[in-house]
Protein backbone atom coordinates (compact mmCIF):
# COMPACT_ATOMS: atom_id res chain seq x y z
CA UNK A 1 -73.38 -35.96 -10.00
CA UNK A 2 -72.54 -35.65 -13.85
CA UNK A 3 -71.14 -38.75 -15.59
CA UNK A 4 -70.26 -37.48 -19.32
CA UNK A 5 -70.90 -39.48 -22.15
CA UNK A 6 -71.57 -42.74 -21.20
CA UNK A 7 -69.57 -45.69 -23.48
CA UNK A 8 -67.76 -42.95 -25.09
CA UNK A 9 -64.26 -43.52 -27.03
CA UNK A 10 -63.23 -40.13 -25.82
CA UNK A 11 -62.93 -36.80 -27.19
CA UNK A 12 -60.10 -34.87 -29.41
CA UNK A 13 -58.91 -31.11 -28.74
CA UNK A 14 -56.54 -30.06 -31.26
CA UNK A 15 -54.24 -27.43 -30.03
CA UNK A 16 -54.84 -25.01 -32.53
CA UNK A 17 -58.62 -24.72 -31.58
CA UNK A 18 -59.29 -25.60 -28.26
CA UNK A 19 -62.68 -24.55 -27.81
CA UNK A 20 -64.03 -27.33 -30.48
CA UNK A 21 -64.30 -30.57 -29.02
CA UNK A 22 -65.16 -33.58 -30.83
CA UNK A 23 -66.67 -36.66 -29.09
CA UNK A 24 -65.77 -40.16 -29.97
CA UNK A 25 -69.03 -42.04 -29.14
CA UNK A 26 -69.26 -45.70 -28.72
CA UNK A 27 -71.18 -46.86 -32.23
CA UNK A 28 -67.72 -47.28 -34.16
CA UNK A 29 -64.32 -49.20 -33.22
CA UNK A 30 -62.25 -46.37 -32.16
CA UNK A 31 -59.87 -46.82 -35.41
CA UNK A 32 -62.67 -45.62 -37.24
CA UNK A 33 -63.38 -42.65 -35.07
CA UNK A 34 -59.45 -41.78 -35.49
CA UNK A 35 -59.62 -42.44 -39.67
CA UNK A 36 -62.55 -40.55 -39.70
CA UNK A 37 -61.36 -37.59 -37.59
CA UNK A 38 -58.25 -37.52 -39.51
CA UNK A 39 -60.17 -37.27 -43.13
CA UNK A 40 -62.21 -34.50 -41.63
CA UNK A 41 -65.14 -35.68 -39.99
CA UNK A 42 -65.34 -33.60 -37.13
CA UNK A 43 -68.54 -32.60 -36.59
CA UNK A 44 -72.70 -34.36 -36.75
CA UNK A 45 -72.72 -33.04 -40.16
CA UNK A 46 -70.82 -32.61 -43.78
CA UNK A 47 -71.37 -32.00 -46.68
CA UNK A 48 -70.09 -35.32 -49.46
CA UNK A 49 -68.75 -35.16 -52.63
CA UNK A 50 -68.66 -38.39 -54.27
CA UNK A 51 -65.96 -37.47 -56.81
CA UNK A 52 -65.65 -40.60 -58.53
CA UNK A 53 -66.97 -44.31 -58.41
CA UNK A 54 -64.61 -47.69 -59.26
CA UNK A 55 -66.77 -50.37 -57.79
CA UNK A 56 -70.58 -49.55 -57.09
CA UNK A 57 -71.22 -52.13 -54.25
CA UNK A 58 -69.30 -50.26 -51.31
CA UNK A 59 -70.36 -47.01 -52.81
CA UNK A 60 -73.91 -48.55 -52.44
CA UNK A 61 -73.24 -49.45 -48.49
CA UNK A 62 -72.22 -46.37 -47.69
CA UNK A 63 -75.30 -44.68 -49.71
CA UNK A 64 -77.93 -46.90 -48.02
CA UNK A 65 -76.36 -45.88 -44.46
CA UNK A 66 -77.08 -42.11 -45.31
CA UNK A 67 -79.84 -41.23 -47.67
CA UNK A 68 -82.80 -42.94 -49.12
CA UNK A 69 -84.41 -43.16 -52.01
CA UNK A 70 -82.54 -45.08 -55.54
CA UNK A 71 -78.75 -44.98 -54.87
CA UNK A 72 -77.48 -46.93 -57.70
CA UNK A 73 -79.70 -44.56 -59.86
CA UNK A 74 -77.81 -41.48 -57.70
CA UNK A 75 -74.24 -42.91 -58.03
CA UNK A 76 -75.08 -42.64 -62.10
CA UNK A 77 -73.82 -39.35 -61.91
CA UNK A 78 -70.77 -38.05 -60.44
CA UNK A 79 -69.58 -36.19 -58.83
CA UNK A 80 -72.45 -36.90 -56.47
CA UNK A 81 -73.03 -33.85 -53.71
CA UNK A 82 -74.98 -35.30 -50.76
CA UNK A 83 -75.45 -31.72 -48.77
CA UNK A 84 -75.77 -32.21 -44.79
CA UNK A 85 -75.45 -35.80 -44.08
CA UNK A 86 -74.73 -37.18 -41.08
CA UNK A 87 -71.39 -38.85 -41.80
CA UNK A 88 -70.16 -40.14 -38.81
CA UNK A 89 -73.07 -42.81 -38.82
CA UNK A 90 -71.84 -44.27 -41.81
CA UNK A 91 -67.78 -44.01 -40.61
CA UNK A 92 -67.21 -47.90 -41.53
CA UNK A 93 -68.49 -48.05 -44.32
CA UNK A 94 -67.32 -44.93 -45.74
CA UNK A 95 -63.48 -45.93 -44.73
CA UNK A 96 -64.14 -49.51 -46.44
CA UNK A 97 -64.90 -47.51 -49.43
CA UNK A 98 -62.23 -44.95 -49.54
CA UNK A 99 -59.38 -47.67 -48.49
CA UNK A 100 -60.58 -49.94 -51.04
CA UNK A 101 -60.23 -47.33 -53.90
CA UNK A 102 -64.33 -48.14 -54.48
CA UNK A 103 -64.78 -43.98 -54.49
CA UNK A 104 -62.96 -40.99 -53.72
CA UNK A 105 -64.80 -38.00 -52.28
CA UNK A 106 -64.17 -34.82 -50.59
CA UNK A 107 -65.43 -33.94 -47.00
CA UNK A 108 -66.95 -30.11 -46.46
């Protein structure tokens, strides 16, 4: 007997592409999932552009959720390219940041 995706939000088809389904697991309030999905996280991984920083501290959140190492040092140049993160872990944080006007970035 097959169950699916246990504590899942759901998954989105869009009409123009059937054939790529993406899941809306349980980690994130399901506004999240839909802001995120709508600003073009769709898949495990993108690539982030950090385009430009107004206020370090949320910028800083959302770093710490994704990479390690110094991110105050990394966020000292910008535009910032973080290549193959996994974005959707950090979907929270990253719409706190972008709502806020903290950052702007661009989603690959």
């Amino acid at each position: 007997m097959q169950y699916g995706d246990i504590g899942s939000h759901r998954e989105i088809v869009p009409k123009d592409e059937p054939s790529f389904v993406t899941k809306l697991g349980s980690s994130h309030a399901l506004e999240d999932w839909l802001w995120g999905y709508e600003h073009g996280v769709r898949r495990k991984v993108h690539d982030l552009r950090i385009v430009a920083v107004r206020d370090p501290a949320p910028a800083v959140r959302l770093l710490r959720r994704l990479v390690r190492g110094d991110v105050r040092e990394m966020l000292a140049t910008c535009p910032l390219d973080l290549p193959a993160v996994f974005l959707w872990m950090a979907l929270p944080e990253l719409r706190a940041a972008v709502e806020s006007g903290a950052i702007d970035v661009e989603i690959a």
